[in-house]
PDB file of N, CA and C in Angstrom:
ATOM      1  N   UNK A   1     -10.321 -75.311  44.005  1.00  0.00           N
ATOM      2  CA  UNK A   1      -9.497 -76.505  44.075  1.00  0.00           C
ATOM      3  C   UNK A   1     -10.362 -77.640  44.612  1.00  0.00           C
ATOM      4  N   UNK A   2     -10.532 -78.842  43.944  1.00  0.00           N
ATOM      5  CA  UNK A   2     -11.777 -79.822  43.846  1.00  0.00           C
ATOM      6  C   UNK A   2     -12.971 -78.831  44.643  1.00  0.00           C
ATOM      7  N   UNK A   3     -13.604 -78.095  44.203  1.00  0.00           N
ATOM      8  CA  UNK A   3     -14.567 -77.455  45.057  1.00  0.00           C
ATOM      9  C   UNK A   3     -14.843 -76.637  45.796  1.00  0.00           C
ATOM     10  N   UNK A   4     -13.524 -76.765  46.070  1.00  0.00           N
ATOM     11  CA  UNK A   4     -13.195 -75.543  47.475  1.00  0.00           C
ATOM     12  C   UNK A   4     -12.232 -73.983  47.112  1.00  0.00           C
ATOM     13  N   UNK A   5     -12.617 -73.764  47.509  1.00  0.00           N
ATOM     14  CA  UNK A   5     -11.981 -71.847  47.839  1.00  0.00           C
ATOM     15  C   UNK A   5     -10.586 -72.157  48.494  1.00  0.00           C
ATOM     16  N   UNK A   6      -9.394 -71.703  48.058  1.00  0.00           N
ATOM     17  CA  UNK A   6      -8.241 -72.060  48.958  1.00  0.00           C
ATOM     18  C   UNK A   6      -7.604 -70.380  48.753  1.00  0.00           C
ATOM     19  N   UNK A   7      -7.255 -70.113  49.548  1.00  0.00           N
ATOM     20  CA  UNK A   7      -6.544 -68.812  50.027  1.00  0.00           C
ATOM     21  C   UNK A   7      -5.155 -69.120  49.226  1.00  0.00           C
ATOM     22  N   UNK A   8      -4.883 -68.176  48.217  1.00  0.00           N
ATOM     23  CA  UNK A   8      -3.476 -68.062  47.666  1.00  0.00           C
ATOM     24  C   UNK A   8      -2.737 -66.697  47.873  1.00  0.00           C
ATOM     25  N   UNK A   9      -1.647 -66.826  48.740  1.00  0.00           N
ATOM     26  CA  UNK A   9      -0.937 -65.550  48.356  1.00  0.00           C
ATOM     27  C   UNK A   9      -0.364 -65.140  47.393  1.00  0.00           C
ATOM     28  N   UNK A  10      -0.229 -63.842  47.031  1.00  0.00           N
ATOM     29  CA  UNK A  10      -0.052 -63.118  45.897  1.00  0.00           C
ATOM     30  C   UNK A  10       2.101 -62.892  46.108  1.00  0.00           C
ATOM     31  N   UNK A  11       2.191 -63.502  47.247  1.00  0.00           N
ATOM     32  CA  UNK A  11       4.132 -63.852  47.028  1.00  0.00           C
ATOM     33  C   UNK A  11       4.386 -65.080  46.818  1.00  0.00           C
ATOM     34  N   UNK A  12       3.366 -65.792  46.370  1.00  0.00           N
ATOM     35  CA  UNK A  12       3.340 -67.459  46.492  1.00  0.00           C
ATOM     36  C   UNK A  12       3.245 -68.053  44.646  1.00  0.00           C
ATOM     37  N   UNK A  13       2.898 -66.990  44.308  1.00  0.00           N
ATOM     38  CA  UNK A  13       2.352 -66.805  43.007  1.00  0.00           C
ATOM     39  C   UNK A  13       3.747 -66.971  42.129  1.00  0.00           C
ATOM     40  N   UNK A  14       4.071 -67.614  41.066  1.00  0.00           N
ATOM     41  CA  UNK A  14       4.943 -67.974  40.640  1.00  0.00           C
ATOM     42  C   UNK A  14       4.904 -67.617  38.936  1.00  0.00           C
ATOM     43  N   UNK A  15       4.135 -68.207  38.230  1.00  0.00           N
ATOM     44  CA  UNK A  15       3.402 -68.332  36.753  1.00  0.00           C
ATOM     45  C   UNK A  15       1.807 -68.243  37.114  1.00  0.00           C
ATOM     46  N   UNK A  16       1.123 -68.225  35.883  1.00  0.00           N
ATOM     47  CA  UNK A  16      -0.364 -67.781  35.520  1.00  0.00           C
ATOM     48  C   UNK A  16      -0.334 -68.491  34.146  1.00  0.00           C
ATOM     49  N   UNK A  17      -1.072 -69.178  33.985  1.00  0.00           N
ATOM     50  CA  UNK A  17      -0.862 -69.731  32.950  1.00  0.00           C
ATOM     51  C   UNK A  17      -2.448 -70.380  32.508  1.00  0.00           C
ATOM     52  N   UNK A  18      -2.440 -70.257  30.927  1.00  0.00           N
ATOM     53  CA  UNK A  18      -3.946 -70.007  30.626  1.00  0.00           C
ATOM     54  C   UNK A  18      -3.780 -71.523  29.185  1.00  0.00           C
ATOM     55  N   UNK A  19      -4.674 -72.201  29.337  1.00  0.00           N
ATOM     56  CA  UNK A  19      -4.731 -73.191  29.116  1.00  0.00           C
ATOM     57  C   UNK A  19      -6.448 -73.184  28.522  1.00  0.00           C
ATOM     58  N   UNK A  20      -6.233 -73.041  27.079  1.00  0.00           N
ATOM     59  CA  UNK A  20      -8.075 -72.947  26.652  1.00  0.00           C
ATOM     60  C   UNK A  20      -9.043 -71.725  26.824  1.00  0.00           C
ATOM     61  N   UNK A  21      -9.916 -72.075  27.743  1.00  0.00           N
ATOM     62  CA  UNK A  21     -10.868 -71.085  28.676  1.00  0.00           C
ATOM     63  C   UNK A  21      -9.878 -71.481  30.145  1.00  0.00           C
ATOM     64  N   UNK A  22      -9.476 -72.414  30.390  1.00  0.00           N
ATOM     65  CA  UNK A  22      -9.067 -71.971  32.062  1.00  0.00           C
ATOM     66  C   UNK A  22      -7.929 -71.523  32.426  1.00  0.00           C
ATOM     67  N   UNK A  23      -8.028 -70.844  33.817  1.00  0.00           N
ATOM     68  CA  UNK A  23      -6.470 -70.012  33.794  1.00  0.00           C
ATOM     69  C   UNK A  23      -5.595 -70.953  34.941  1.00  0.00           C
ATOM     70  N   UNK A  24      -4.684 -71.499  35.164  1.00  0.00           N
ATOM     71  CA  UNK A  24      -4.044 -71.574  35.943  1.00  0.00           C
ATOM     72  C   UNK A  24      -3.086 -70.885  37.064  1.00  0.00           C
ATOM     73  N   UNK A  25      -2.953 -71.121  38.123  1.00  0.00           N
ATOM     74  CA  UNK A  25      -2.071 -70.119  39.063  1.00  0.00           C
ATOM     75  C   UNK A  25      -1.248 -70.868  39.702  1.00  0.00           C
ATOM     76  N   UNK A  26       0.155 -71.036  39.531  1.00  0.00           N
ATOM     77  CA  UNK A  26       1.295 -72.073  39.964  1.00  0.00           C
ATOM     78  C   UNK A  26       2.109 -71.421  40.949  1.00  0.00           C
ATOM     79  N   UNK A  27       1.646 -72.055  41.866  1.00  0.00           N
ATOM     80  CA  UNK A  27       2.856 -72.076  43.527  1.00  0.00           C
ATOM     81  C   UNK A  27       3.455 -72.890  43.685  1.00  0.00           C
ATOM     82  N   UNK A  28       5.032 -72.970  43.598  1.00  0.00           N
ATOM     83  CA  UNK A  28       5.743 -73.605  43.693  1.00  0.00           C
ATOM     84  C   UNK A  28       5.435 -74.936  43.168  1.00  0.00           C
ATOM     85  N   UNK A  29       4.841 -75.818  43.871  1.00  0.00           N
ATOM     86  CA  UNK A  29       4.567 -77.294  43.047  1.00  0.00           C
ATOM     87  C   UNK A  29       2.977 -77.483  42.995  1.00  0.00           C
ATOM     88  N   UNK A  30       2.001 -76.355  43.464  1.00  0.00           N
ATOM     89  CA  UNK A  30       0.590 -76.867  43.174  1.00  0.00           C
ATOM     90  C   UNK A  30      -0.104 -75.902  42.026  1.00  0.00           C
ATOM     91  N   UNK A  31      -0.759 -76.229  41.510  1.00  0.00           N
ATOM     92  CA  UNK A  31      -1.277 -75.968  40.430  1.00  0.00           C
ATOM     93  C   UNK A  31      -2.817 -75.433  40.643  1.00  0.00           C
ATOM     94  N   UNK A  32      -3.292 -74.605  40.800  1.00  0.00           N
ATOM     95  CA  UNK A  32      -4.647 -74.105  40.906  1.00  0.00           C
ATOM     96  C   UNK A  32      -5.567 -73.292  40.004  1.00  0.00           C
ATOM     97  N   UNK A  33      -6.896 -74.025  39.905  1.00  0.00           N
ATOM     98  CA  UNK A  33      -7.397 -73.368  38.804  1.00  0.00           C
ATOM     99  C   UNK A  33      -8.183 -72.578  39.347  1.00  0.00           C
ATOM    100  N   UNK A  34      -8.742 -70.921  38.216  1.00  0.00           N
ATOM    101  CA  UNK A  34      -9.191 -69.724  39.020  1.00  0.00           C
ATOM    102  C   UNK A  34     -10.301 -69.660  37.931  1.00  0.00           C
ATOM    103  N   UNK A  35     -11.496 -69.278  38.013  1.00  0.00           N
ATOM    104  CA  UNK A  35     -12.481 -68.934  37.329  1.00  0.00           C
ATOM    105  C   UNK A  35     -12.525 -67.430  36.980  1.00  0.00           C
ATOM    106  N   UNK A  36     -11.644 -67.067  35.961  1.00  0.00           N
ATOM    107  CA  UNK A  36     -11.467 -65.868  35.576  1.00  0.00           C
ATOM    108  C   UNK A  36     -10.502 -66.107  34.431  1.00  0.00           C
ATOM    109  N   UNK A  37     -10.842 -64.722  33.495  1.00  0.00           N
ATOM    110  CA  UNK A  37     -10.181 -64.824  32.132  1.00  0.00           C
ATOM    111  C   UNK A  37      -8.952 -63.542  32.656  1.00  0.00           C
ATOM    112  N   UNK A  38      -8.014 -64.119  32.275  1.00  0.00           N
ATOM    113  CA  UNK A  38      -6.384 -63.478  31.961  1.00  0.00           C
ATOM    114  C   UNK A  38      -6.361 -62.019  31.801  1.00  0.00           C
ATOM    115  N   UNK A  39      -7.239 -61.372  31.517  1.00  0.00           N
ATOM    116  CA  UNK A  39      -7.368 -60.516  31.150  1.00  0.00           C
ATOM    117  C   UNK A  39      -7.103 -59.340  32.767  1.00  0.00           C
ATOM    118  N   UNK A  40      -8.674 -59.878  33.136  1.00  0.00           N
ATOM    119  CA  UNK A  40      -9.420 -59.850  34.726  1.00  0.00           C
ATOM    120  C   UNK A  40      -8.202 -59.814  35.731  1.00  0.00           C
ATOM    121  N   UNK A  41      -7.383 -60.716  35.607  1.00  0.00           N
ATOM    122  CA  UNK A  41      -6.825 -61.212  36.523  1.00  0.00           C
ATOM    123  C   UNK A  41      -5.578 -60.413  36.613  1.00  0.00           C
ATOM    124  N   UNK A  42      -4.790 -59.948  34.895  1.00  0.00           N
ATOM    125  CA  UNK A  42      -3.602 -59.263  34.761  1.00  0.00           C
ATOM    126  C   UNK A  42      -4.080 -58.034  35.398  1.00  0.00           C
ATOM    127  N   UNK A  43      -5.377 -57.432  35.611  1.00  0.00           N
ATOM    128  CA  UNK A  43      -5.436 -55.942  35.975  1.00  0.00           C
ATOM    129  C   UNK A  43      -5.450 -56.444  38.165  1.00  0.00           C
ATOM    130  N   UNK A  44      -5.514 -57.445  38.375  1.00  0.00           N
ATOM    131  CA  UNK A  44      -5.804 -57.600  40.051  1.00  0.00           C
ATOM    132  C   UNK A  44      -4.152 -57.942  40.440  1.00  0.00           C
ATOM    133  N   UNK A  45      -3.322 -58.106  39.341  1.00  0.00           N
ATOM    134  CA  UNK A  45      -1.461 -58.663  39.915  1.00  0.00           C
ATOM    135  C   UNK A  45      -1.204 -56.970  39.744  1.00  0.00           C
ATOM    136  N   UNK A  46      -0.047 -56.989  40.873  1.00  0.00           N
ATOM    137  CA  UNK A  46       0.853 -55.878  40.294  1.00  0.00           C
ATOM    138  C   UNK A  46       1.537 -55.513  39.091  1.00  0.00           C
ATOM    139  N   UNK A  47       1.566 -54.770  38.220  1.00  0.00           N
ATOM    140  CA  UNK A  47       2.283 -54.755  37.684  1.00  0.00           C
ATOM    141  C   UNK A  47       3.672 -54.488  37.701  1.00  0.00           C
ATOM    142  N   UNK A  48       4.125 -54.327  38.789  1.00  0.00           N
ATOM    143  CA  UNK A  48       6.043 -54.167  39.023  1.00  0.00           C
ATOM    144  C   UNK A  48       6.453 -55.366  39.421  1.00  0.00           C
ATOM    145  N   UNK A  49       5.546 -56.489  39.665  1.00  0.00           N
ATOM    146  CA  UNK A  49       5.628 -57.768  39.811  1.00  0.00           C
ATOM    147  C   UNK A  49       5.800 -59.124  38.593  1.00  0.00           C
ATOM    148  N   UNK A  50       4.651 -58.863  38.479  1.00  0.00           N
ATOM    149  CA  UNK A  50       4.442 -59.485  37.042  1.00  0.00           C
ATOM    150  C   UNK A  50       4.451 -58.943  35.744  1.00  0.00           C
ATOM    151  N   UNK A  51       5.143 -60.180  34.527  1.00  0.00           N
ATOM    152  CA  UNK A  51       4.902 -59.127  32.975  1.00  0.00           C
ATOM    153  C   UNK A  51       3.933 -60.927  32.494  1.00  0.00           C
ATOM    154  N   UNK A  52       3.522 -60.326  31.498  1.00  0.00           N
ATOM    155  CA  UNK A  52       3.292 -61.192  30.567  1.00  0.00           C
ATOM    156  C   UNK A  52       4.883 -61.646  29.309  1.00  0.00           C
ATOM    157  N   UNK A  53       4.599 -62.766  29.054  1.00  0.00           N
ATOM    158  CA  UNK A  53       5.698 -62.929  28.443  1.00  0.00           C
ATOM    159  C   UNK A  53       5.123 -63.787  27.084  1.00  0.00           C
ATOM    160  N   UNK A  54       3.763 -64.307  27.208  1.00  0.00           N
ATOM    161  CA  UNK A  54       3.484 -65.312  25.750  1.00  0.00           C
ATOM    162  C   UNK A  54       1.530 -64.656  26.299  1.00  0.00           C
ATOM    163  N   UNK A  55       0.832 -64.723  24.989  1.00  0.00           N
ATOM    164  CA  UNK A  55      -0.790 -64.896  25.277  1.00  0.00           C
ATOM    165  C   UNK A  55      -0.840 -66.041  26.347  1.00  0.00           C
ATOM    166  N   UNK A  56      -0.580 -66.537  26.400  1.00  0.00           N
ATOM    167  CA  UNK A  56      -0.689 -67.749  27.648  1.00  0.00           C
ATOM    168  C   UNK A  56       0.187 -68.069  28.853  1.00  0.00           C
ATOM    169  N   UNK A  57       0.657 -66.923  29.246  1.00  0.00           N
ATOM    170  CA  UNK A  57       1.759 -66.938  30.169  1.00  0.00           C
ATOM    171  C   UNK A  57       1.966 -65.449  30.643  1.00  0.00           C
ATOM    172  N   UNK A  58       2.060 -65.447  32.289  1.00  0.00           N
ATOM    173  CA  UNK A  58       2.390 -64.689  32.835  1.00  0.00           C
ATOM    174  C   UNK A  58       3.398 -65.058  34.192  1.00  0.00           C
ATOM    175  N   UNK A  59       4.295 -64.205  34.032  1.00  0.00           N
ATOM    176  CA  UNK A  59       5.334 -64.634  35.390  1.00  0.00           C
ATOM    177  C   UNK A  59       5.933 -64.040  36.240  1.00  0.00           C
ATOM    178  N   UNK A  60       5.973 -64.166  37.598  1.00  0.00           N
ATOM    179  CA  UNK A  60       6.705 -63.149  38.185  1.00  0.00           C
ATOM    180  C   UNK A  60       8.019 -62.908  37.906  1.00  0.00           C
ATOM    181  N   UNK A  61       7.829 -61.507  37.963  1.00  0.00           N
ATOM    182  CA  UNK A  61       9.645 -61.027  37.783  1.00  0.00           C
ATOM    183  C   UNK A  61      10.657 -61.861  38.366  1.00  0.00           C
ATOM    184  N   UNK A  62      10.727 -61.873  39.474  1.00  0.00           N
ATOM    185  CA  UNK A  62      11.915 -62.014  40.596  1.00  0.00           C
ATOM    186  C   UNK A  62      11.623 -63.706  40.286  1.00  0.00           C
ATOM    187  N   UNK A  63      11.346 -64.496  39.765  1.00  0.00           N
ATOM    188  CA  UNK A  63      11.084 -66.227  39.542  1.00  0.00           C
ATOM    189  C   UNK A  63      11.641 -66.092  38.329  1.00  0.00           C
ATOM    190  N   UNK A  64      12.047 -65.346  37.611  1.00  0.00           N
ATOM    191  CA  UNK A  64      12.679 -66.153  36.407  1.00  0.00           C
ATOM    192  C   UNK A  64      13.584 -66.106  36.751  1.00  0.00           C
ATOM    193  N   UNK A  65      14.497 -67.216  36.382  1.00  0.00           N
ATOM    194  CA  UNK A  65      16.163 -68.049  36.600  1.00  0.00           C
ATOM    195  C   UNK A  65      16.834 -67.508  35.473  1.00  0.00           C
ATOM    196  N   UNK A  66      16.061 -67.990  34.063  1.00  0.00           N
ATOM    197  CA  UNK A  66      16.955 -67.871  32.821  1.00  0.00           C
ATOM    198  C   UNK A  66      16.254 -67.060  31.643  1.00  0.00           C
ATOM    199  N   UNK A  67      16.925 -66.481  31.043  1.00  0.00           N
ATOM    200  CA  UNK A  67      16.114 -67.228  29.463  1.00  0.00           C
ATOM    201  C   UNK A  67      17.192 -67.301  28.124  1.00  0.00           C
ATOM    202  N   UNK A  68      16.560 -67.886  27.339  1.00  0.00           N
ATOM    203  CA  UNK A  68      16.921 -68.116  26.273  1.00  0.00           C
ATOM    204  C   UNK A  68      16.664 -67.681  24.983  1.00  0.00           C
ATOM    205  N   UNK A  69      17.740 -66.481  24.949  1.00  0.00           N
ATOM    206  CA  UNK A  69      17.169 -65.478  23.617  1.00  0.00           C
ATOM    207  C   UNK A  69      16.956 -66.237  22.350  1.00  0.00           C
ATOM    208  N   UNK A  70      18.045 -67.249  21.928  1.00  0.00           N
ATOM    209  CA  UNK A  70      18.049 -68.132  20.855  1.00  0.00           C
ATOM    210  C   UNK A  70      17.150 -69.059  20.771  1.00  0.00           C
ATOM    211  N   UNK A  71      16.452 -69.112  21.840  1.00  0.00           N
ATOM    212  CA  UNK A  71      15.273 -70.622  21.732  1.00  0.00           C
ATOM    213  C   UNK A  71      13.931 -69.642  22.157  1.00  0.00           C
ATOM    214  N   UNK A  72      14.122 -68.821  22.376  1.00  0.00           N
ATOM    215  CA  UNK A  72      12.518 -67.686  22.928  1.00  0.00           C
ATOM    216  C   UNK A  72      11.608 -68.495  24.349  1.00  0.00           C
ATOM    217  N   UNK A  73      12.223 -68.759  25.573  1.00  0.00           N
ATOM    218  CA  UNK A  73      12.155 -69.515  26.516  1.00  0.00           C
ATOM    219  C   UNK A  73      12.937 -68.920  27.730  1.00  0.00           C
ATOM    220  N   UNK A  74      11.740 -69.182  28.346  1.00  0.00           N
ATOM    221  CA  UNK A  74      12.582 -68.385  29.723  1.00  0.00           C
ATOM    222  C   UNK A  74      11.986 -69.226  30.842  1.00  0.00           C
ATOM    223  N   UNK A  75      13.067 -69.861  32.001  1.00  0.00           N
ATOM    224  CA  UNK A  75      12.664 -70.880  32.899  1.00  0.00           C
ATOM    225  C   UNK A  75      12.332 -70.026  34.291  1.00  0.00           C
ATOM    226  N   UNK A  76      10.840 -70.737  34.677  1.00  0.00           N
ATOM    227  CA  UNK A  76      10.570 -70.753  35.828  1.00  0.00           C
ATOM    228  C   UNK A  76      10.372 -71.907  36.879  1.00  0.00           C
ATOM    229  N   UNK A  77      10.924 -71.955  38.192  1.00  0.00           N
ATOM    230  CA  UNK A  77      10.834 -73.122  38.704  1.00  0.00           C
ATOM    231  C   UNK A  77      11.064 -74.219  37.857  1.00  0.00           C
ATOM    232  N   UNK A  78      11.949 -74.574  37.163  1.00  0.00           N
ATOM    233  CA  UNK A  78      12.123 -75.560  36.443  1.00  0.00           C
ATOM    234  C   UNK A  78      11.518 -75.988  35.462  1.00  0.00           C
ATOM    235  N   UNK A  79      10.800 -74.584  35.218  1.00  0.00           N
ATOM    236  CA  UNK A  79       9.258 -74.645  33.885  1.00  0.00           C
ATOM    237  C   UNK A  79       9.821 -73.766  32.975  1.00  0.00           C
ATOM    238  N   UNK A  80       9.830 -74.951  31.830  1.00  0.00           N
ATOM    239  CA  UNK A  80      10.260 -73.732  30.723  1.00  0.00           C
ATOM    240  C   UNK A  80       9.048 -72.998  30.384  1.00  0.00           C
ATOM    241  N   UNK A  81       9.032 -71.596  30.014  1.00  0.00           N
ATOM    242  CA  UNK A  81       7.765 -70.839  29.424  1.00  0.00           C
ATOM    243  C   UNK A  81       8.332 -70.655  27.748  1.00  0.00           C
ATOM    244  N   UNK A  82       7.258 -70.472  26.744  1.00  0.00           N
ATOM    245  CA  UNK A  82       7.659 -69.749  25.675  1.00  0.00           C
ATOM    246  C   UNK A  82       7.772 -68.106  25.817  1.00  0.00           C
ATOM    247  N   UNK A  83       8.506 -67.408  25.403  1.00  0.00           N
ATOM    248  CA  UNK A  83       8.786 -66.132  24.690  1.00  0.00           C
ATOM    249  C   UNK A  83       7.928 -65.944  23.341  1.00  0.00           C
ATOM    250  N   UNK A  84       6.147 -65.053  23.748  1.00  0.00           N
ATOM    251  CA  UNK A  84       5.820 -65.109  22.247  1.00  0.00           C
ATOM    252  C   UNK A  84       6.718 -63.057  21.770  1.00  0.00           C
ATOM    253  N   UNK A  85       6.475 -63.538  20.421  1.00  0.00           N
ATOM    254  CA  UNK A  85       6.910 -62.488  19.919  1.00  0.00           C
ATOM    255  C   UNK A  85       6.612 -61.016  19.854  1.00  0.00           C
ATOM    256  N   UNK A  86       5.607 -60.576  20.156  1.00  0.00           N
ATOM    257  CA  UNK A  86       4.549 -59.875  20.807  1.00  0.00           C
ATOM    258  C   UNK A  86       5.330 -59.199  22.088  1.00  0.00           C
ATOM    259  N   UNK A  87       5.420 -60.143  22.709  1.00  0.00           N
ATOM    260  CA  UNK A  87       6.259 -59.892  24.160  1.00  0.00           C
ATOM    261  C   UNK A  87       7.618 -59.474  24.622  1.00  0.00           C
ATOM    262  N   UNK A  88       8.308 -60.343  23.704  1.00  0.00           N
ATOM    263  CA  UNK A  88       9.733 -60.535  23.474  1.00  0.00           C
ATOM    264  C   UNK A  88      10.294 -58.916  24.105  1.00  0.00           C
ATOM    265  N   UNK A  89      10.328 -57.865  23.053  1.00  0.00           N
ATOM    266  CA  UNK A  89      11.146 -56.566  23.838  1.00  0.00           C
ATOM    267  C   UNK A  89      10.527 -56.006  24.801  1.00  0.00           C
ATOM    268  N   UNK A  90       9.304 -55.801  25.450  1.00  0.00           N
ATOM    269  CA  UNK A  90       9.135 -55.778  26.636  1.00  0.00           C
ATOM    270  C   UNK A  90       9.673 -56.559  27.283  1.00  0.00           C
ATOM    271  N   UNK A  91       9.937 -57.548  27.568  1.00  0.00           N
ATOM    272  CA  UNK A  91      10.472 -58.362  28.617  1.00  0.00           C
ATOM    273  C   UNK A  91      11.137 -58.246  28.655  1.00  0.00           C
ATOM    274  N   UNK A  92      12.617 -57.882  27.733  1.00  0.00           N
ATOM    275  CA  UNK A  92      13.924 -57.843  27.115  1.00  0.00           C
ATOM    276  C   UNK A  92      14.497 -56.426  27.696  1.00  0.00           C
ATOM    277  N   UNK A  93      13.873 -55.144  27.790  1.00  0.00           N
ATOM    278  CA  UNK A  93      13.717 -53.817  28.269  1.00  0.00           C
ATOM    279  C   UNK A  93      13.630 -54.074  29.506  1.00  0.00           C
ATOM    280  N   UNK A  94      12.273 -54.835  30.294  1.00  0.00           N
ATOM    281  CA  UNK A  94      12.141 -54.783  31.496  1.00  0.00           C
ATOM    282  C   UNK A  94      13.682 -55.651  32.466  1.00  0.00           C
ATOM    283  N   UNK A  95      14.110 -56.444  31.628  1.00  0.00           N
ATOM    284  CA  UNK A  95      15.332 -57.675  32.627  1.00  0.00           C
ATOM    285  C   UNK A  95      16.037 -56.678  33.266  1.00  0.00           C
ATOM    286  N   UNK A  96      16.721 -55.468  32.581  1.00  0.00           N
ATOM    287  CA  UNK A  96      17.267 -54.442  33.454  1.00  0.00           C
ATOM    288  C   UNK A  96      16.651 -53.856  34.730  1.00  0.00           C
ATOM    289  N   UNK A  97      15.396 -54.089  35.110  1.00  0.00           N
ATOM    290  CA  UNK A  97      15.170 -53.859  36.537  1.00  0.00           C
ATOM    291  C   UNK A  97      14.810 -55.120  37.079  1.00  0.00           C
ATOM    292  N   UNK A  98      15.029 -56.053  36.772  1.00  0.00           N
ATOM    293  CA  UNK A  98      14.826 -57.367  37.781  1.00  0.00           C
ATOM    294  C   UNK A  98      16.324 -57.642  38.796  1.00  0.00           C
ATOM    295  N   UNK A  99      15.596 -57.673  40.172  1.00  0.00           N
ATOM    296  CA  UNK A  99      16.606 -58.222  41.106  1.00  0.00           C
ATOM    297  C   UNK A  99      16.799 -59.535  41.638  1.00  0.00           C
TER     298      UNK A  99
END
C-alpha cells in the first residue's frame, strides 16, 4: 500500500478481487493491492471461509447479503459481484451452509 507492507487480517477480508495481473483485497472501505496471482492466494484463505464465485472474484461466505439468481450477482458490502457460470452451482450448493 503506496510502498509499504500493511498488516491485513484474514476476518477483515471481505472480497479478493483480480483486476488484469493485479489482485485486490477489500476491507470494508480500503482497497489493497497484493503481489500475488489468485491462484497463490486461493490456496493461503480458508476454504470454509471463502468460495470463488466469478475468475475474478472471490468472497467471504458470511459477507454476502444477497444474490440474484436472475441477474447472476451477488452483493457484498454494497458491491455488486458477478456470478460467472463456471461457479454458479457451487455457490448455489454451498448457500445451504452459510450463517
Amino acid at each position: 500500500d503506496n510502498n509499504r507492507m500493511v498488516k491485513i487480517r484474514l476476518r477483515d477480508i471481505q472480497v479478493v478481487e483480480v483486476d488484469e495481473k493485479y489482485c485486490f483485497i477489500i476491507t470494508g472501505q480500503r482497497r489493497h493491492i497484493i503481489n500475488m496471482r489468485l491462484k497463490d492466494l486461493l490456496e493461503k484463505l480458508p476454504r470454509e471461509d471463502f468460495i470463488q464465485v466469478h475468475r475474478s472474484f472471490v468472497v467471504r461466505k458470511s459477507a454476502i447479503e444477497e444474490v440474484n439468481i436472475g441477474e447472476h450477482t451477488l452483493r457484498v458490502t454494497e458491491k455488486t459481484i458477478p456470478i460467472g457460470k463456471t461457479y454458479k452451482e457451487h455457490l448455489l450448493a454451498t448457500l445451504n451452509y452459510l450463517a
